[in-house]
Every structure is written in structure tokens, then in C-alpha cells.
PDB file of N, CA and C in Angstrom:
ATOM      1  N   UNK A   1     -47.046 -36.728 105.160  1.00  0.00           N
ATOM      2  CA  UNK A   1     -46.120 -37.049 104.085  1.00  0.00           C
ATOM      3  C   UNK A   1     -46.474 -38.442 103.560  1.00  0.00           C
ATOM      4  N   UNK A   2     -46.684 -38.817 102.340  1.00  0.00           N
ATOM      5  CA  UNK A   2     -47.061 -39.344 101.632  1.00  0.00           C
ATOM      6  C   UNK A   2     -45.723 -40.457 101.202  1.00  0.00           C
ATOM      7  N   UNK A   3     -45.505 -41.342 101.716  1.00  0.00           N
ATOM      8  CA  UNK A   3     -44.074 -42.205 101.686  1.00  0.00           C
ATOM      9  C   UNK A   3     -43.750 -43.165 100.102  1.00  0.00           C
ATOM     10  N   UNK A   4     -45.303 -43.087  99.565  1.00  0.00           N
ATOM     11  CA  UNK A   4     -45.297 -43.651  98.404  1.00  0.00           C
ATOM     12  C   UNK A   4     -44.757 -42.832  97.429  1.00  0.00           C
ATOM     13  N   UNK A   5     -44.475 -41.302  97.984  1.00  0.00           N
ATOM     14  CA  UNK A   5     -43.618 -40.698  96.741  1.00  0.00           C
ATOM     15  C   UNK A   5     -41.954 -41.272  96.842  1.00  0.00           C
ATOM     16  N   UNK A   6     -41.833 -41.559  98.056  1.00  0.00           N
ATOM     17  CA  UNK A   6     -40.358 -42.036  97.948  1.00  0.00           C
ATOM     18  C   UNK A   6     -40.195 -43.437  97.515  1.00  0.00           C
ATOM     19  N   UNK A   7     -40.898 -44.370  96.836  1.00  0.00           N
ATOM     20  CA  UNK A   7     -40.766 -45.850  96.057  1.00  0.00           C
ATOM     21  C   UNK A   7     -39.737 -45.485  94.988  1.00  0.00           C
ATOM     22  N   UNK A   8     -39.818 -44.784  94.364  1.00  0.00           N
ATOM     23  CA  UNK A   8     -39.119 -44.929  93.169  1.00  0.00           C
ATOM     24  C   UNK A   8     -37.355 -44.464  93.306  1.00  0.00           C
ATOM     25  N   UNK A   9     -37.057 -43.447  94.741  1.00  0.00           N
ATOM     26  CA  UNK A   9     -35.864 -43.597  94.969  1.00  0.00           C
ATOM     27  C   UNK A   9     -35.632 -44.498  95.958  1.00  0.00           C
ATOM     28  N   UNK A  10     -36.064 -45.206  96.580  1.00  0.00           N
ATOM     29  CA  UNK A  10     -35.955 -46.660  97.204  1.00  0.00           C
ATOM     30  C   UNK A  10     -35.525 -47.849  96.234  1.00  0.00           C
ATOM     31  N   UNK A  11     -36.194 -47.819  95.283  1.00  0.00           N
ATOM     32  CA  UNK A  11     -35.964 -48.805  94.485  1.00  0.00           C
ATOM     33  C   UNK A  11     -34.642 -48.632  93.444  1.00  0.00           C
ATOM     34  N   UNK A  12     -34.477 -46.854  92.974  1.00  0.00           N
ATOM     35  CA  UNK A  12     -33.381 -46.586  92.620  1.00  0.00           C
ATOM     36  C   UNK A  12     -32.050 -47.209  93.345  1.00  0.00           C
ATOM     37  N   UNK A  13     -32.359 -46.615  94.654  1.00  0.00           N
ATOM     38  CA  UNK A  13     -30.851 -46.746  95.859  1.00  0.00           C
ATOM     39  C   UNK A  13     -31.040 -48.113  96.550  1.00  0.00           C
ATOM     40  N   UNK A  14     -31.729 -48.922  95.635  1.00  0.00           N
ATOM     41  CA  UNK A  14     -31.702 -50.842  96.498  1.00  0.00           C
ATOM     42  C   UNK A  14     -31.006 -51.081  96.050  1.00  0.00           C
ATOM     43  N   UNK A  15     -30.457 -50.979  94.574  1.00  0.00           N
ATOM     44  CA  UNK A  15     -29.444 -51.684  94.375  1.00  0.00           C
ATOM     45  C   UNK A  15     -28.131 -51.010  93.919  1.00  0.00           C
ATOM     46  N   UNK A  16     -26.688 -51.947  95.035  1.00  0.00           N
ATOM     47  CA  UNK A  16     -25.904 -51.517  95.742  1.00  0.00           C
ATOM     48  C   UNK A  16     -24.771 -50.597  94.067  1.00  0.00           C
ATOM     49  N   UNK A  17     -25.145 -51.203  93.055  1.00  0.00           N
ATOM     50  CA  UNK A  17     -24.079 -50.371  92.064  1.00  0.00           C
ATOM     51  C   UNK A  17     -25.179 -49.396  92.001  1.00  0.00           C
ATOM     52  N   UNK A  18     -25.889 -49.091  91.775  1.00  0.00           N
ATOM     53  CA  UNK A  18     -26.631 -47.493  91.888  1.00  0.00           C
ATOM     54  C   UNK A  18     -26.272 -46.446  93.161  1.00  0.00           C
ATOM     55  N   UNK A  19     -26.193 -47.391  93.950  1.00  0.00           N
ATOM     56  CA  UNK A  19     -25.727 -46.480  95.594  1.00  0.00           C
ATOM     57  C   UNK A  19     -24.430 -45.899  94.831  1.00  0.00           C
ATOM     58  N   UNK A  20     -23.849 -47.009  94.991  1.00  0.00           N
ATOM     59  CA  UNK A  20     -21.837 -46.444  94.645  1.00  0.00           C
ATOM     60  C   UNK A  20     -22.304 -45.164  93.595  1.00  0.00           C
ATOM     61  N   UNK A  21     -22.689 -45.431  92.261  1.00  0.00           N
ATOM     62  CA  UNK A  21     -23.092 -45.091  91.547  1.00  0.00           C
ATOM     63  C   UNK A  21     -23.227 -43.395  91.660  1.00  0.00           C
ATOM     64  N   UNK A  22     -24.779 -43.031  92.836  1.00  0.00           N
ATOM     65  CA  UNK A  22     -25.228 -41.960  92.870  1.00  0.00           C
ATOM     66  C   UNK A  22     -23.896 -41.196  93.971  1.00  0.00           C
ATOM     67  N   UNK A  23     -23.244 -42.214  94.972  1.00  0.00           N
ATOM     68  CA  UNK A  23     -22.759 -41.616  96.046  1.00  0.00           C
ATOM     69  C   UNK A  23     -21.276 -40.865  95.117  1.00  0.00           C
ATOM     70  N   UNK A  24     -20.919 -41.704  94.789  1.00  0.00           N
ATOM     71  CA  UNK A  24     -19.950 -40.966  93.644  1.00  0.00           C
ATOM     72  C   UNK A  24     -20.468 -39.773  92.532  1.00  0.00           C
ATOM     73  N   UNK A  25     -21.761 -39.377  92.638  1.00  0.00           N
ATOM     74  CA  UNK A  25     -22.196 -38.655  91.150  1.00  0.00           C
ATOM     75  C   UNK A  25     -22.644 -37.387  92.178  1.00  0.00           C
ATOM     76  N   UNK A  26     -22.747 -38.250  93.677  1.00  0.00           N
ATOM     77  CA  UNK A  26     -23.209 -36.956  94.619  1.00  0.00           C
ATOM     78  C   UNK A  26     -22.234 -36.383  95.129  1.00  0.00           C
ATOM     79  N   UNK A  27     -21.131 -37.064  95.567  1.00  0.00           N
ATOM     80  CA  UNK A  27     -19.675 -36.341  95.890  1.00  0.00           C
ATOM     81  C   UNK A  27     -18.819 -35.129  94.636  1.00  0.00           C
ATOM     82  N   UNK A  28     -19.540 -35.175  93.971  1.00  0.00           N
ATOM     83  CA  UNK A  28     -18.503 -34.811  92.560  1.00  0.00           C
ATOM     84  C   UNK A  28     -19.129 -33.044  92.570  1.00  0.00           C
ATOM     85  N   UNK A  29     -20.312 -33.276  93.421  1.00  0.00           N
ATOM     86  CA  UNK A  29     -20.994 -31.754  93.073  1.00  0.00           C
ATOM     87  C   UNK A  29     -21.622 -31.380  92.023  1.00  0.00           C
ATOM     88  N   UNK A  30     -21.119 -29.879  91.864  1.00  0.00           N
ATOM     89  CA  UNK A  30     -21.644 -29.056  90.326  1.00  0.00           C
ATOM     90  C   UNK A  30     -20.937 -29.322  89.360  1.00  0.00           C
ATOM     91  N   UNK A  31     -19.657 -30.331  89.860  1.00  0.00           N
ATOM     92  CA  UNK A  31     -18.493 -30.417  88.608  1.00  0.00           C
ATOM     93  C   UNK A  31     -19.672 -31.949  87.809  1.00  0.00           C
ATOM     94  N   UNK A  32     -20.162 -32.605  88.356  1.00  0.00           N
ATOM     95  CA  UNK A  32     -20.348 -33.967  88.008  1.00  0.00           C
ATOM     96  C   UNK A  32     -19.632 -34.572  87.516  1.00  0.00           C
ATOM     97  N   UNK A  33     -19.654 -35.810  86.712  1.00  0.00           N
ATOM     98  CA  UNK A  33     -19.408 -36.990  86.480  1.00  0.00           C
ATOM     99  C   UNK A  33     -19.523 -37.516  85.103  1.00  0.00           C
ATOM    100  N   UNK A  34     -18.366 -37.758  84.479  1.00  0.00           N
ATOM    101  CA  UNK A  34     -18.459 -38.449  83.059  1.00  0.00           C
ATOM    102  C   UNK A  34     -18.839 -39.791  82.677  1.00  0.00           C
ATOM    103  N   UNK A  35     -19.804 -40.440  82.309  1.00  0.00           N
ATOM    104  CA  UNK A  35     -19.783 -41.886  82.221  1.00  0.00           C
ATOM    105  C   UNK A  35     -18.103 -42.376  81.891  1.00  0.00           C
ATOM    106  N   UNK A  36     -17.266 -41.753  81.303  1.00  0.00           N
ATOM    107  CA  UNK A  36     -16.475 -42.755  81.197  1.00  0.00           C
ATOM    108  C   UNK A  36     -15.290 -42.748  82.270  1.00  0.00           C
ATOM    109  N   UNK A  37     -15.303 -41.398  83.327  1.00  0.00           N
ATOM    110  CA  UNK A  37     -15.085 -42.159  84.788  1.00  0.00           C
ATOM    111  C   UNK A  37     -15.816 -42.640  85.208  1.00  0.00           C
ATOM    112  N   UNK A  38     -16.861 -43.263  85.141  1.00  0.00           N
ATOM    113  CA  UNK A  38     -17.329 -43.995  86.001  1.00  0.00           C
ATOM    114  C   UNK A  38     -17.471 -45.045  85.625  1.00  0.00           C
ATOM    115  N   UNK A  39     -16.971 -45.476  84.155  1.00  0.00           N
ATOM    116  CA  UNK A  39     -16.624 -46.957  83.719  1.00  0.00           C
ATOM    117  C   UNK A  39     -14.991 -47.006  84.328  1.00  0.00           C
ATOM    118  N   UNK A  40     -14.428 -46.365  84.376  1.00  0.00           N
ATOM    119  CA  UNK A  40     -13.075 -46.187  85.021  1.00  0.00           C
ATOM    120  C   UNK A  40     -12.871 -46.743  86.214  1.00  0.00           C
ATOM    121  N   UNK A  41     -13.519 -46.009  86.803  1.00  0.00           N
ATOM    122  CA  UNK A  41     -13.835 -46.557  88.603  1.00  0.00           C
ATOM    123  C   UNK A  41     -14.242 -47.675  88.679  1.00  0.00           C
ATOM    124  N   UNK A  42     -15.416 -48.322  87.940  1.00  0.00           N
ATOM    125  CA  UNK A  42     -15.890 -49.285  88.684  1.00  0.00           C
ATOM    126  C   UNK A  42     -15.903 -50.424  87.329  1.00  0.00           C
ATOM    127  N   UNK A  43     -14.876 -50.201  86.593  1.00  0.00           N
ATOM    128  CA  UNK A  43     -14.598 -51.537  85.287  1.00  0.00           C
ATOM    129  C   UNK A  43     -15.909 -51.794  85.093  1.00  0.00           C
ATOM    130  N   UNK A  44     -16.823 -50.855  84.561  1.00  0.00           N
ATOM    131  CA  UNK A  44     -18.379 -51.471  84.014  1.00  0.00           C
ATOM    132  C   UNK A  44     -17.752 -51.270  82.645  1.00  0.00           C
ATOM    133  N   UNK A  45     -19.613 -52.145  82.099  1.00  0.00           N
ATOM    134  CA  UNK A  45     -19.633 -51.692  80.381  1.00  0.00           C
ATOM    135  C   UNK A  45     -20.312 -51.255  79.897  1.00  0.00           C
ATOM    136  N   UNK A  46     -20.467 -50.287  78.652  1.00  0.00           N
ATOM    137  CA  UNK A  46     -21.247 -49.448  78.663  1.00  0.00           C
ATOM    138  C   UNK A  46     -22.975 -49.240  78.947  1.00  0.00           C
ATOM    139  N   UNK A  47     -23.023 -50.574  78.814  1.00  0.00           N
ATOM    140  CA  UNK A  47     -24.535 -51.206  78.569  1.00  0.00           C
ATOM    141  C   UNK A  47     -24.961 -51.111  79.984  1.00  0.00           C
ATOM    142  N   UNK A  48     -24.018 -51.906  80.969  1.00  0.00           N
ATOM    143  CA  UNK A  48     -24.680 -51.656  82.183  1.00  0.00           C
ATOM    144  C   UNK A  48     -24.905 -50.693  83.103  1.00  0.00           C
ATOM    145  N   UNK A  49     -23.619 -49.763  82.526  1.00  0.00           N
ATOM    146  CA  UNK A  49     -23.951 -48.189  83.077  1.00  0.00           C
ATOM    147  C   UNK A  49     -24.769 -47.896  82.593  1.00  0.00           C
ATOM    148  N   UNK A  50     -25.033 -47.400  81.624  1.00  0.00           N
ATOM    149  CA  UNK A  50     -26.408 -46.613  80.716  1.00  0.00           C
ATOM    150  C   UNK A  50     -27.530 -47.490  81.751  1.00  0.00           C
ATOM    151  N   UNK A  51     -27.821 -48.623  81.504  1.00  0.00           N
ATOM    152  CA  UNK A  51     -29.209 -49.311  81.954  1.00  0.00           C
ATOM    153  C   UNK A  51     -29.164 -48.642  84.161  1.00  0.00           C
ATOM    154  N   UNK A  52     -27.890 -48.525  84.567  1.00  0.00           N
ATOM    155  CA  UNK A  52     -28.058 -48.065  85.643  1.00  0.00           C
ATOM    156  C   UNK A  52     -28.477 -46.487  85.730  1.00  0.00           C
ATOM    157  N   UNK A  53     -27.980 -45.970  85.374  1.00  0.00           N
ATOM    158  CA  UNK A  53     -28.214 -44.169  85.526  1.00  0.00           C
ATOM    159  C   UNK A  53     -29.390 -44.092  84.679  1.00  0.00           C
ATOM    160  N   UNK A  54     -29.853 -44.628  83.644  1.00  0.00           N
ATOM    161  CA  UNK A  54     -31.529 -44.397  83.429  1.00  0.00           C
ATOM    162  C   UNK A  54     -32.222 -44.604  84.879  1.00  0.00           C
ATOM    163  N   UNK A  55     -31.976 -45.736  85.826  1.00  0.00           N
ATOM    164  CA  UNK A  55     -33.056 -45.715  86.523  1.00  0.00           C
ATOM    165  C   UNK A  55     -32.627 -44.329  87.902  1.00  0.00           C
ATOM    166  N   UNK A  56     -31.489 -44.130  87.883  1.00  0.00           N
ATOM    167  CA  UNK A  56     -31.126 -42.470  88.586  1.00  0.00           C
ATOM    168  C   UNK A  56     -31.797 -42.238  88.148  1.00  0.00           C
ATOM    169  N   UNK A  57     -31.686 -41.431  86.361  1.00  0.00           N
ATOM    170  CA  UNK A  57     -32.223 -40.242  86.171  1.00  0.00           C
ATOM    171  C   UNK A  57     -34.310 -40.431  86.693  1.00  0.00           C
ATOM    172  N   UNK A  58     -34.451 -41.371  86.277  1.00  0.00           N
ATOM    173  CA  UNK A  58     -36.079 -41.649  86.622  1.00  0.00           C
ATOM    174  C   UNK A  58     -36.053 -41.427  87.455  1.00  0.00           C
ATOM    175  N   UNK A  59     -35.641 -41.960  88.643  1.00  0.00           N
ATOM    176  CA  UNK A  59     -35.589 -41.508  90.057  1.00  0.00           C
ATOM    177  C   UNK A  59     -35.720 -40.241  90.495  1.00  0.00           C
ATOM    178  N   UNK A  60     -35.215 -39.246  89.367  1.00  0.00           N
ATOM    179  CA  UNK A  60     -34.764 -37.736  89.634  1.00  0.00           C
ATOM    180  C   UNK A  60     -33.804 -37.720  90.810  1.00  0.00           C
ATOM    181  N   UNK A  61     -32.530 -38.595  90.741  1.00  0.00           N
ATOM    182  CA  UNK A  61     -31.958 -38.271  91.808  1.00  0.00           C
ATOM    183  C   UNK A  61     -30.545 -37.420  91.060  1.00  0.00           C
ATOM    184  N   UNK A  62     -30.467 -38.274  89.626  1.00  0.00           N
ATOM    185  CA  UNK A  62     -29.613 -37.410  88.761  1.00  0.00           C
ATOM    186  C   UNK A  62     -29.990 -37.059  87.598  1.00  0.00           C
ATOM    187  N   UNK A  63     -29.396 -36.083  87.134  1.00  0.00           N
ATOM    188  CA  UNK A  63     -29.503 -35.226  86.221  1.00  0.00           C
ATOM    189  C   UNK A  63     -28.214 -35.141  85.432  1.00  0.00           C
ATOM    190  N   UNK A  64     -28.524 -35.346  83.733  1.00  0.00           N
ATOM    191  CA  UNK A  64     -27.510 -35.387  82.484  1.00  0.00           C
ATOM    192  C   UNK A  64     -27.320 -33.857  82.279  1.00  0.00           C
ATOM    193  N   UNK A  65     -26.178 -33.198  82.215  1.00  0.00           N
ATOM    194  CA  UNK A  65     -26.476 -32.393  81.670  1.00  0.00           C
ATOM    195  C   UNK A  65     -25.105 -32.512  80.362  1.00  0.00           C
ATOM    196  N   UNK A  66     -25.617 -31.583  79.382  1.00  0.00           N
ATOM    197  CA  UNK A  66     -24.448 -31.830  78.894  1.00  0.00           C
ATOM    198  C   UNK A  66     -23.287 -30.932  78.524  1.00  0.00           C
ATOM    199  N   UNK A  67     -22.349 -31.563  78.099  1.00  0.00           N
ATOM    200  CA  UNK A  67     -20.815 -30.932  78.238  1.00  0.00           C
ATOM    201  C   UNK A  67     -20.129 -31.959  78.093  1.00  0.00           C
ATOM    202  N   UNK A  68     -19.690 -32.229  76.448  1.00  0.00           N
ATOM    203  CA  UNK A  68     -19.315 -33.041  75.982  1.00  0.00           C
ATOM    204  C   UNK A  68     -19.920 -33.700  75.152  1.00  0.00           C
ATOM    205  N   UNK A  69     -19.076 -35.099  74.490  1.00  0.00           N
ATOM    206  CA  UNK A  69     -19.955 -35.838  73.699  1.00  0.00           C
ATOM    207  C   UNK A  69     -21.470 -36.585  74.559  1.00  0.00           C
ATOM    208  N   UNK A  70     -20.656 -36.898  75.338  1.00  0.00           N
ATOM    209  CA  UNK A  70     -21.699 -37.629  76.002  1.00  0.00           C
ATOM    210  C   UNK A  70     -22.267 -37.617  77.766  1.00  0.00           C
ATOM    211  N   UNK A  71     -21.855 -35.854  77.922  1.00  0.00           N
ATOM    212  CA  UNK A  71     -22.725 -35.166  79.127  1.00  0.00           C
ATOM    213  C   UNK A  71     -22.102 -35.331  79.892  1.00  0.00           C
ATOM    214  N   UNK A  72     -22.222 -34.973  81.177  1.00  0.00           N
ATOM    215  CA  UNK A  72     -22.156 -35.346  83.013  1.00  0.00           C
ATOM    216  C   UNK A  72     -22.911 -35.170  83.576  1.00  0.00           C
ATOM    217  N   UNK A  73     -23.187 -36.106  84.387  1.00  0.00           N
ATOM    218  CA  UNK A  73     -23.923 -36.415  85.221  1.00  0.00           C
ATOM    219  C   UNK A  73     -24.015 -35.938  86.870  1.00  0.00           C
ATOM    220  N   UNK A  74     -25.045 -34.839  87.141  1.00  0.00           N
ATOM    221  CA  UNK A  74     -24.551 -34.077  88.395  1.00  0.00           C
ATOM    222  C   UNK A  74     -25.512 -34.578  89.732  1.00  0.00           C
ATOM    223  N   UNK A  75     -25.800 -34.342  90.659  1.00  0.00           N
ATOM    224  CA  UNK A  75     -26.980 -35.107  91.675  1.00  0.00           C
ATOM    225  C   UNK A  75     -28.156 -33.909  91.370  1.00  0.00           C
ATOM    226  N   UNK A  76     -29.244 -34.408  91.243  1.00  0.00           N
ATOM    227  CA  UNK A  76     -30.332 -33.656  90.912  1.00  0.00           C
ATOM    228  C   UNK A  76     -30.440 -32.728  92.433  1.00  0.00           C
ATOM    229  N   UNK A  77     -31.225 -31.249  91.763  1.00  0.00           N
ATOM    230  CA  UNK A  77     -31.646 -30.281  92.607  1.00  0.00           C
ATOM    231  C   UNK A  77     -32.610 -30.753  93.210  1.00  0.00           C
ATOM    232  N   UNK A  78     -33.607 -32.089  93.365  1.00  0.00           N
ATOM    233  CA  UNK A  78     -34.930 -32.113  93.681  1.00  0.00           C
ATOM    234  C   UNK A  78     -34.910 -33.655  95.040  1.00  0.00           C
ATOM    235  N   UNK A  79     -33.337 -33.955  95.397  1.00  0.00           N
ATOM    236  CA  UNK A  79     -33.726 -34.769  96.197  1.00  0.00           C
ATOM    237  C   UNK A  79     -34.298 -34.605  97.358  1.00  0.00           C
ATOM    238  N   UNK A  80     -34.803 -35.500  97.964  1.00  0.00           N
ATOM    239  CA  UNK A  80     -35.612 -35.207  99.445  1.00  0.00           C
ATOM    240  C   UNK A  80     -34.896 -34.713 100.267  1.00  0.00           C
ATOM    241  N   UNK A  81     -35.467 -34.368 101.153  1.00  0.00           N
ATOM    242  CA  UNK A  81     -34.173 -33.272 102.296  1.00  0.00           C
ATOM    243  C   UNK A  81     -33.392 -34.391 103.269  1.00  0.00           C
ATOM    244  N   UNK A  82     -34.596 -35.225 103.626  1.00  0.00           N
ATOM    245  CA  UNK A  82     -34.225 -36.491 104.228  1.00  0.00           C
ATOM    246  C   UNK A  82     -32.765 -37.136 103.733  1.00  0.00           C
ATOM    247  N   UNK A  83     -32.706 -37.243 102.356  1.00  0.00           N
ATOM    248  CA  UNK A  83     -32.144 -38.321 101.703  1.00  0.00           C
ATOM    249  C   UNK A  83     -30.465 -37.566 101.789  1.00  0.00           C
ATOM    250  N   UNK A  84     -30.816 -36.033 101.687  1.00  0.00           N
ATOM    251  CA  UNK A  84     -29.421 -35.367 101.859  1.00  0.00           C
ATOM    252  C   UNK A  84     -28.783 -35.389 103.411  1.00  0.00           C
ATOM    253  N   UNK A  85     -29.945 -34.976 104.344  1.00  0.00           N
ATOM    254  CA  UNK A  85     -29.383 -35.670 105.738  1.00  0.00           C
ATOM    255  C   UNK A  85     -28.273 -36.855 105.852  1.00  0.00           C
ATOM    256  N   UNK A  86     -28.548 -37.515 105.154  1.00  0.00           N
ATOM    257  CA  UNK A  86     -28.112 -38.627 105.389  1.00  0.00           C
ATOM    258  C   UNK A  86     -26.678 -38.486 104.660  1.00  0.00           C
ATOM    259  N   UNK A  87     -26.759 -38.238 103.457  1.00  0.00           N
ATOM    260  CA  UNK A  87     -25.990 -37.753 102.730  1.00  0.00           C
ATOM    261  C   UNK A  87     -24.541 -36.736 103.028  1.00  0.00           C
ATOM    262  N   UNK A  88     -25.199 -36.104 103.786  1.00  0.00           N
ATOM    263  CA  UNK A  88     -24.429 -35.158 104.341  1.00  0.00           C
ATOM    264  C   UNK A  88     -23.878 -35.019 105.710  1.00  0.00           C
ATOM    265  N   UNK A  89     -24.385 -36.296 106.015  1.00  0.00           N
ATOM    266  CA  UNK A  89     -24.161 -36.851 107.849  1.00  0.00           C
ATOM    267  C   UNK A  89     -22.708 -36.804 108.470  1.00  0.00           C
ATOM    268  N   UNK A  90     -22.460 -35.709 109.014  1.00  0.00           N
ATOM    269  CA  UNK A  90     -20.936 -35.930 109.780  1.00  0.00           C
ATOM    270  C   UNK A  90     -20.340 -37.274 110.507  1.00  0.00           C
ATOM    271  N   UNK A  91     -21.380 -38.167 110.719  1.00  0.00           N
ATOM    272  CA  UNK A  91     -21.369 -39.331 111.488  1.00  0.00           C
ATOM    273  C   UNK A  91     -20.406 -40.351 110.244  1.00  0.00           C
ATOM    274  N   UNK A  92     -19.202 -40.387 110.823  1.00  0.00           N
ATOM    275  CA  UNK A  92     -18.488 -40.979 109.745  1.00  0.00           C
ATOM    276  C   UNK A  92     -18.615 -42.365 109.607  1.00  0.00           C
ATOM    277  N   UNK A  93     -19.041 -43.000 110.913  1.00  0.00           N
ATOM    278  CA  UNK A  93     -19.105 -44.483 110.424  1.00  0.00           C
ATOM    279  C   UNK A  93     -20.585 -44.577 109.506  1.00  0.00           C
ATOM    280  N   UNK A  94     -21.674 -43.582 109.759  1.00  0.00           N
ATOM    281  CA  UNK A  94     -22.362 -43.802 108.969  1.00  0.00           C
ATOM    282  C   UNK A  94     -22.328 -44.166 107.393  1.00  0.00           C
ATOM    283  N   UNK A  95     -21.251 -43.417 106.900  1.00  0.00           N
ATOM    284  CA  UNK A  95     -20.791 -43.148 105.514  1.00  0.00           C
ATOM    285  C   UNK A  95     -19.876 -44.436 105.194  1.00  0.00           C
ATOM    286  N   UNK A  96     -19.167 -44.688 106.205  1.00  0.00           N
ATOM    287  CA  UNK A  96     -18.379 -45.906 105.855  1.00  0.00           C
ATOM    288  C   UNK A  96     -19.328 -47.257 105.589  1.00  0.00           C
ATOM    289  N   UNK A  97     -20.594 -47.219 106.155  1.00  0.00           N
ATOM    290  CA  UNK A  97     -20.910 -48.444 106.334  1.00  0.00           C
ATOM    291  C   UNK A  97     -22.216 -48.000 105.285  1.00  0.00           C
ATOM    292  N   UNK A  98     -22.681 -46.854 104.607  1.00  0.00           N
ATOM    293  CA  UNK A  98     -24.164 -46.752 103.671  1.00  0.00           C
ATOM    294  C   UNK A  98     -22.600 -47.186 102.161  1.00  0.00           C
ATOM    295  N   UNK A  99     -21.794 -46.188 101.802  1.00  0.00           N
ATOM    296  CA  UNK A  99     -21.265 -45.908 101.268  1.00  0.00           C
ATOM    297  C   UNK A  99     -19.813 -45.584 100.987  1.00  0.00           C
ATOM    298  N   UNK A 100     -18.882 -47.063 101.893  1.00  0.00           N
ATOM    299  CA  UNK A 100     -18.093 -47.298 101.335  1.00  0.00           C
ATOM    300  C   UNK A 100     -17.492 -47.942 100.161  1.00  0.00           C
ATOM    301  N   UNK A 101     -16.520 -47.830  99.562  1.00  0.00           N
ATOM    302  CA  UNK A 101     -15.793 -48.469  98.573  1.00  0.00           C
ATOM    303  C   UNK A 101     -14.863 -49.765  98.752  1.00  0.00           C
ATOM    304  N   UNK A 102     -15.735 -50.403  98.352  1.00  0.00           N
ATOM    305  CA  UNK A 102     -14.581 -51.920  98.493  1.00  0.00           C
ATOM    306  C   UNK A 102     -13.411 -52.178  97.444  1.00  0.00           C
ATOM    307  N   UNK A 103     -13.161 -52.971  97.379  1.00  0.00           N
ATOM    308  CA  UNK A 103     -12.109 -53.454  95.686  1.00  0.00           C
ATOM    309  C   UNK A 103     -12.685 -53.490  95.087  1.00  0.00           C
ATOM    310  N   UNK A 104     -11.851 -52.897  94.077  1.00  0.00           N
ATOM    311  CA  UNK A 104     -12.008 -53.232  92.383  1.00  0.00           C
ATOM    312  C   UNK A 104     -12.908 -54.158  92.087  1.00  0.00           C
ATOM    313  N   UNK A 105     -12.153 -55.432  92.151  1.00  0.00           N
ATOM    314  CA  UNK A 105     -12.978 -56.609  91.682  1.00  0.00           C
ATOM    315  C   UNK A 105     -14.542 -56.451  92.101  1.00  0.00           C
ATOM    316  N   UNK A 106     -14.592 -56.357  93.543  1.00  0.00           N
ATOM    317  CA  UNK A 106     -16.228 -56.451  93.914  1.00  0.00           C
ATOM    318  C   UNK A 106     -16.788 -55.415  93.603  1.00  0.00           C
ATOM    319  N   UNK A 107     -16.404 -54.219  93.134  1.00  0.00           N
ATOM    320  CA  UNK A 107     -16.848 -53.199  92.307  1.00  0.00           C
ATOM    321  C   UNK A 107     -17.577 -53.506  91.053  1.00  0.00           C
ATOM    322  N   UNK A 108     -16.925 -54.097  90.224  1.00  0.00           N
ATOM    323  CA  UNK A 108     -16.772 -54.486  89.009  1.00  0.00           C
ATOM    324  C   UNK A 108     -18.284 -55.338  89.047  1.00  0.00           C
ATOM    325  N   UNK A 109     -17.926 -56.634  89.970  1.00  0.00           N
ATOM    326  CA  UNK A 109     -19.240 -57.085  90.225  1.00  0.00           C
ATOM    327  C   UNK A 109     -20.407 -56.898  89.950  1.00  0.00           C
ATOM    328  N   UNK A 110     -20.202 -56.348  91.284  1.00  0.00           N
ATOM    329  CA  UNK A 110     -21.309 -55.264  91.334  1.00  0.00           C
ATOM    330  C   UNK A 110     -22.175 -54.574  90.675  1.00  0.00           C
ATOM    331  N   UNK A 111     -21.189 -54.051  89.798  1.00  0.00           N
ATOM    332  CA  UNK A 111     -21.704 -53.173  89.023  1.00  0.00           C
ATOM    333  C   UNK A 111     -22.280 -53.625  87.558  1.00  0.00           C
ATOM    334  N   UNK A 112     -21.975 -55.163  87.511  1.00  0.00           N
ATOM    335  CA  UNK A 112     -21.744 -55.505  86.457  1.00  0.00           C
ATOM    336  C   UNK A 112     -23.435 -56.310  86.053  1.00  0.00           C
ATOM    337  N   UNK A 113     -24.013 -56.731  87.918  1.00  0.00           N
ATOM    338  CA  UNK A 113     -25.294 -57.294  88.050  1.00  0.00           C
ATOM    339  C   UNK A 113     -26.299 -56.795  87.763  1.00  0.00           C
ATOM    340  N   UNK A 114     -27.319 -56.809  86.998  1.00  0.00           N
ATOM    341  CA  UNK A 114     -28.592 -55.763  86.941  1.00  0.00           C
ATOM    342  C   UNK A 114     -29.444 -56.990  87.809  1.00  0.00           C
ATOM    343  N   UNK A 115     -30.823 -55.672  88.238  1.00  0.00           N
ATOM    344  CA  UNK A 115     -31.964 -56.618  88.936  1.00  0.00           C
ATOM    345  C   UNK A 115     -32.490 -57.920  87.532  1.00  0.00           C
TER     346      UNK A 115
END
């Protein structure tokens, strides 16, 4: 296995508003995700969402589809099996500590920083 195919979702999921980001767009299922809950959730603006979920979708970790003015966003069919392991890990402190939710405010933050 060739590890250099996984750089580009490494670099997707380094930074921590993309995690929240995908972990929320991956919890949501087949229903997905509207950008404008997810300016909801995490008090972004539009600019910095858009500039975040471009580097998802590159990643191929998500996928636009649309339904609506302006789509939802569902977790792509093509992630690594690895990456869903993890994802899907019964180990609950695992989840608390890859992909918990803090406050608002540090949400906001967060979300608000690009690289």
C-alpha cells in the first residue's frame, strides 16, 4: 500500500475545522448536510466554509450533491476503509477525543482560521 495516496486526506483532516467539518457531514449519512447548517453550527462565513469543503471535496472525502439552491453535502463513497474504522469505532473515548464538540465560541474560531 502506497501511503502517498493518503497525503491529500491527511492534509484535508489536519486541520481541526475540516475534522468537525467532515465528522458532522459524516454523521448526517445519505441525508447530508446543507452549508447553511453548517454555518449554523459552527457561526462560519460563507467564504470560509466554501474555501473549507473545496479542500473535502478534493480530498474525495465529500461529495456535493444537489438538492436545493445550493446542494448537500454527503461523505463520499470512496473513503479508505481504514479511515471508516476509525470512524465507525465503538471505542467511545476514541470519538470523544478525534471528534468532539467544544463551544460555540471555539467553534466559531476554529472554523473561522484557514491554513
Amino acid at each position: 500500500m502506497k501511503t502517498s495516496l493518503f497525503l491529500p486526506v491527511f492534509e484535508a483532516l489536519g486541520h481541526e475545522a475540516r475534522l468537525r467539518l467532515f465528522n458532522l457531514i459524516y454523521q448526517s449519512g445519505k441525508i447530508g448536510v446543507r452549508p447553511k447548517e453548517m454555518m449554523d453550527k459552527f457561526g462560519s462565513n460563507p467564504g470560509t466554509l466554501d474555501f473549507h469543503l473545496k479542500k473535502l471535496v478534493a480530498a474525495k472525502l465529500v461529495v456535493l450533491k444537489m438538492g436545493g439552491p445550493r446542494g448537500v453535502y454527503c461523505a463520499s463513497e470512496c473513503i479508505p476503509d481504514a479511515l471508516l474504522q476509525l470512524l465507525d469505532s465503538s471505542d467511545e473515548k476514541l470519538h470523544q477525543n478525534s471528534f468532539s464538540i467544544c463551544g460555540r465560541a471555539q467553534e466559531t474560531e476554529i472554523l473561522n482560521s484557514c491554513i
